[in-house]
Each structure stands twice: as C-alpha cells, then as structure tokens.
C-alpha atoms as a PDB file:
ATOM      1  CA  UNK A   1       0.000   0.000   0.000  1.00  0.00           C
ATOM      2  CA  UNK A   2       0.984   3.449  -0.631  1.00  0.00           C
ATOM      3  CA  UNK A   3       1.984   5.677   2.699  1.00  0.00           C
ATOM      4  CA  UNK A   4      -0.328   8.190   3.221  1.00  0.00           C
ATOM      5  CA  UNK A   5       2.047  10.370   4.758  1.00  0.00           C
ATOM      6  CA  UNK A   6       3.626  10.338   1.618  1.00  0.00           C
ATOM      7  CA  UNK A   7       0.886  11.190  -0.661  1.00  0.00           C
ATOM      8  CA  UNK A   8      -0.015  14.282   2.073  1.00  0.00           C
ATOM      9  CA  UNK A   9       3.735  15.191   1.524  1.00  0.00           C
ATOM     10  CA  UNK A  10       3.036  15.044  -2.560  1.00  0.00           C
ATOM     11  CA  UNK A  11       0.297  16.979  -2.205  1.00  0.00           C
ATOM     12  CA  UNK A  12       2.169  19.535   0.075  1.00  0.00           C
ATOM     13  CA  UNK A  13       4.697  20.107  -2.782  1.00  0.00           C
ATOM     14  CA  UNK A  14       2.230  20.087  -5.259  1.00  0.00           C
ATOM     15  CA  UNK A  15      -0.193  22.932  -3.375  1.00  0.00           C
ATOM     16  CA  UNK A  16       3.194  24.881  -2.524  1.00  0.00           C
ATOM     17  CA  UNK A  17       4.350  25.111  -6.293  1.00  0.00           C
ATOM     18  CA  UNK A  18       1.192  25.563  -7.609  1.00  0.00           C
ATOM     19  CA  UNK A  19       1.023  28.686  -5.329  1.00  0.00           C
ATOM     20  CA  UNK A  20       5.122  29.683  -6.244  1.00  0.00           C
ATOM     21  CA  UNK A  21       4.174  29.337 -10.194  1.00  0.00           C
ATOM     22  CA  UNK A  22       3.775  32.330 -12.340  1.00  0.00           C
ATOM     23  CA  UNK A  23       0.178  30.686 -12.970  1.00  0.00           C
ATOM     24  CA  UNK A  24      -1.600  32.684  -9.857  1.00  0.00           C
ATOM     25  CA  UNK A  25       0.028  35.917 -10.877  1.00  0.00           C
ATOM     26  CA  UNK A  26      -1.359  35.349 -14.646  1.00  0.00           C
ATOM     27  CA  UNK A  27      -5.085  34.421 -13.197  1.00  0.00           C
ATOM     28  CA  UNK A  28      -4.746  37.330 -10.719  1.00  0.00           C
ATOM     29  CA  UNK A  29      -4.083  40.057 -13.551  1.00  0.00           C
ATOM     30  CA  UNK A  30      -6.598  38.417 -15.793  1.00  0.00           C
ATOM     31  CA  UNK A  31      -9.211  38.586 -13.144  1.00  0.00           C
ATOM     32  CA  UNK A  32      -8.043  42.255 -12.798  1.00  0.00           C
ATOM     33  CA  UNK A  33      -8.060  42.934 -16.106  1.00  0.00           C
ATOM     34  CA  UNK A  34     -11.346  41.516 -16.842  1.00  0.00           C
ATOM     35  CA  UNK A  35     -12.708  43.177 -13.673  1.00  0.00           C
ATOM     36  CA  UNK A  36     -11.710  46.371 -15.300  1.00  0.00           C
ATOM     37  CA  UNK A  37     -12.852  45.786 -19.059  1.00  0.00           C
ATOM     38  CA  UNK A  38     -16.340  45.366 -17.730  1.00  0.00           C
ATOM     39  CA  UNK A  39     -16.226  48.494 -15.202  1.00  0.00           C
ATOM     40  CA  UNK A  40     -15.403  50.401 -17.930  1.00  0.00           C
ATOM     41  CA  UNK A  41     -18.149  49.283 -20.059  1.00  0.00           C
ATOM     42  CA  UNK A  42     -20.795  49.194 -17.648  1.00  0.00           C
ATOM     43  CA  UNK A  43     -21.733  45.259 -17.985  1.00  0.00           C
ATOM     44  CA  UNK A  44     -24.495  44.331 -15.747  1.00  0.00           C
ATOM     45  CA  UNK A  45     -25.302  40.370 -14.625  1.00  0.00           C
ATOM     46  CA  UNK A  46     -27.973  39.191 -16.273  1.00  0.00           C
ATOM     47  CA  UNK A  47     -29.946  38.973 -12.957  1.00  0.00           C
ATOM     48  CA  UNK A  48     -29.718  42.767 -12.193  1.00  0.00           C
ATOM     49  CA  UNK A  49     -30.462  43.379 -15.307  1.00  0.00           C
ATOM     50  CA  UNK A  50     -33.530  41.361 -15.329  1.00  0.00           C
ATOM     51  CA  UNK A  51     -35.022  42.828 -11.945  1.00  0.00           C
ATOM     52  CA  UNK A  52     -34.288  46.404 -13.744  1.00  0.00           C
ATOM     53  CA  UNK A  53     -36.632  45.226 -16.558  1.00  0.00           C
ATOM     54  CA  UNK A  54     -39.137  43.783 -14.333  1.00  0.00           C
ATOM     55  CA  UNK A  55     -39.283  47.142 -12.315  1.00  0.00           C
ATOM     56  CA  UNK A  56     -39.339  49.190 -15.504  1.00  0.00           C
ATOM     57  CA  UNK A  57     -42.403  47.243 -16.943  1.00  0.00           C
ATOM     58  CA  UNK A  58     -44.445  47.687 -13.637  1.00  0.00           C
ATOM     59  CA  UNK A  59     -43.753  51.200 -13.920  1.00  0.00           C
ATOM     60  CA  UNK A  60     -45.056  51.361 -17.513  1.00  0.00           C
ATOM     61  CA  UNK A  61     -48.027  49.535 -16.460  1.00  0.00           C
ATOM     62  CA  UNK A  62     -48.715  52.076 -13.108  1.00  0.00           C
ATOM     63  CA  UNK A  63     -47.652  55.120 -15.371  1.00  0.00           C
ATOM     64  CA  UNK A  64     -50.755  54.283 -17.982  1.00  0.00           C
ATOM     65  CA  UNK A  65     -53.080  53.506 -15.569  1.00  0.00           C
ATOM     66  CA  UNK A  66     -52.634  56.397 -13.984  1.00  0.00           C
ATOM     67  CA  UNK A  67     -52.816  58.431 -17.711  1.00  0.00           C
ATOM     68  CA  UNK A  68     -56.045  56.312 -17.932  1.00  0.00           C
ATOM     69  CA  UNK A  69     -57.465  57.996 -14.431  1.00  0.00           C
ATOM     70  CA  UNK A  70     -56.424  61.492 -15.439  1.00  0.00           C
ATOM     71  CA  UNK A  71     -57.693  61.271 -18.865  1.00  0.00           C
ATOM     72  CA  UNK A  72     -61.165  59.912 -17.570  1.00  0.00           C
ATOM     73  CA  UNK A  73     -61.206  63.008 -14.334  1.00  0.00           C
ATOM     74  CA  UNK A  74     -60.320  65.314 -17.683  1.00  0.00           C
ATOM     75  CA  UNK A  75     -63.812  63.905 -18.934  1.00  0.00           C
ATOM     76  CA  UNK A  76     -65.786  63.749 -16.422  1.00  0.00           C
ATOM     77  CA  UNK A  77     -65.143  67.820 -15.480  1.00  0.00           C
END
C-alpha cells in the first residue's frame, strides 16, 4: 500500500508550487483585467439586469393607468 504520509507530503509540494508558479500571478491580472474591461463598459449580470426590466415594466403599467385615471377626471369635469 501506498503511505499516506507520503501522498499528504506530494500533495504539500504540489499545493506549494502551484502557489510559487507564475500561474496565480497570470489568473490574478486576468481577473483584474477583466474586472476592469467590464467596469469600464458598464456590464451588468444578467440577474440585475432582469429585476431592472421587471421594475421598468411595472412602472409602464402604473404610469398608464394612472394616464387612464387622469384622462377619464379630464372627462368627467
């Protein structure tokens, strides 16, 4: 059987050079870089973006109902 002190100390070595390696630094800038690509250009998740839509459409519907109430008080004076 393998020792499993000895796969612990594998995966020790592996976890520490997989933390030394110029492979963090490279996903660390790319997350930066992305992070600032879509700052600049205002990109919104999806989910946000949906609530904003639902909001907007309730609005639309309370805003015409409302132009419905004033037009008919218009009528009625």
């Amino acid at each position: 059987m393998i020792d499993k002190g000895l796969l612990e100390d594998l995966g020790q070595r592996l976890s520490d050079a997989a933390r030394a390696s110029p492979a963090q630094d490279l996903e660390k800038n790319l997350r930066a870089l992305l992070g600032a690509f879509f700052d600049r250009f205002d990109v919104v998740l999806r989910e946000d973006f949906d609530v904003q839509r639902k909001l907007l459409e309730r609005a639309q519907a309370k805003l015409s109902a409302l132009e419905a109430r004033v037009a008919e008080l218009e009528r009625r004076r």
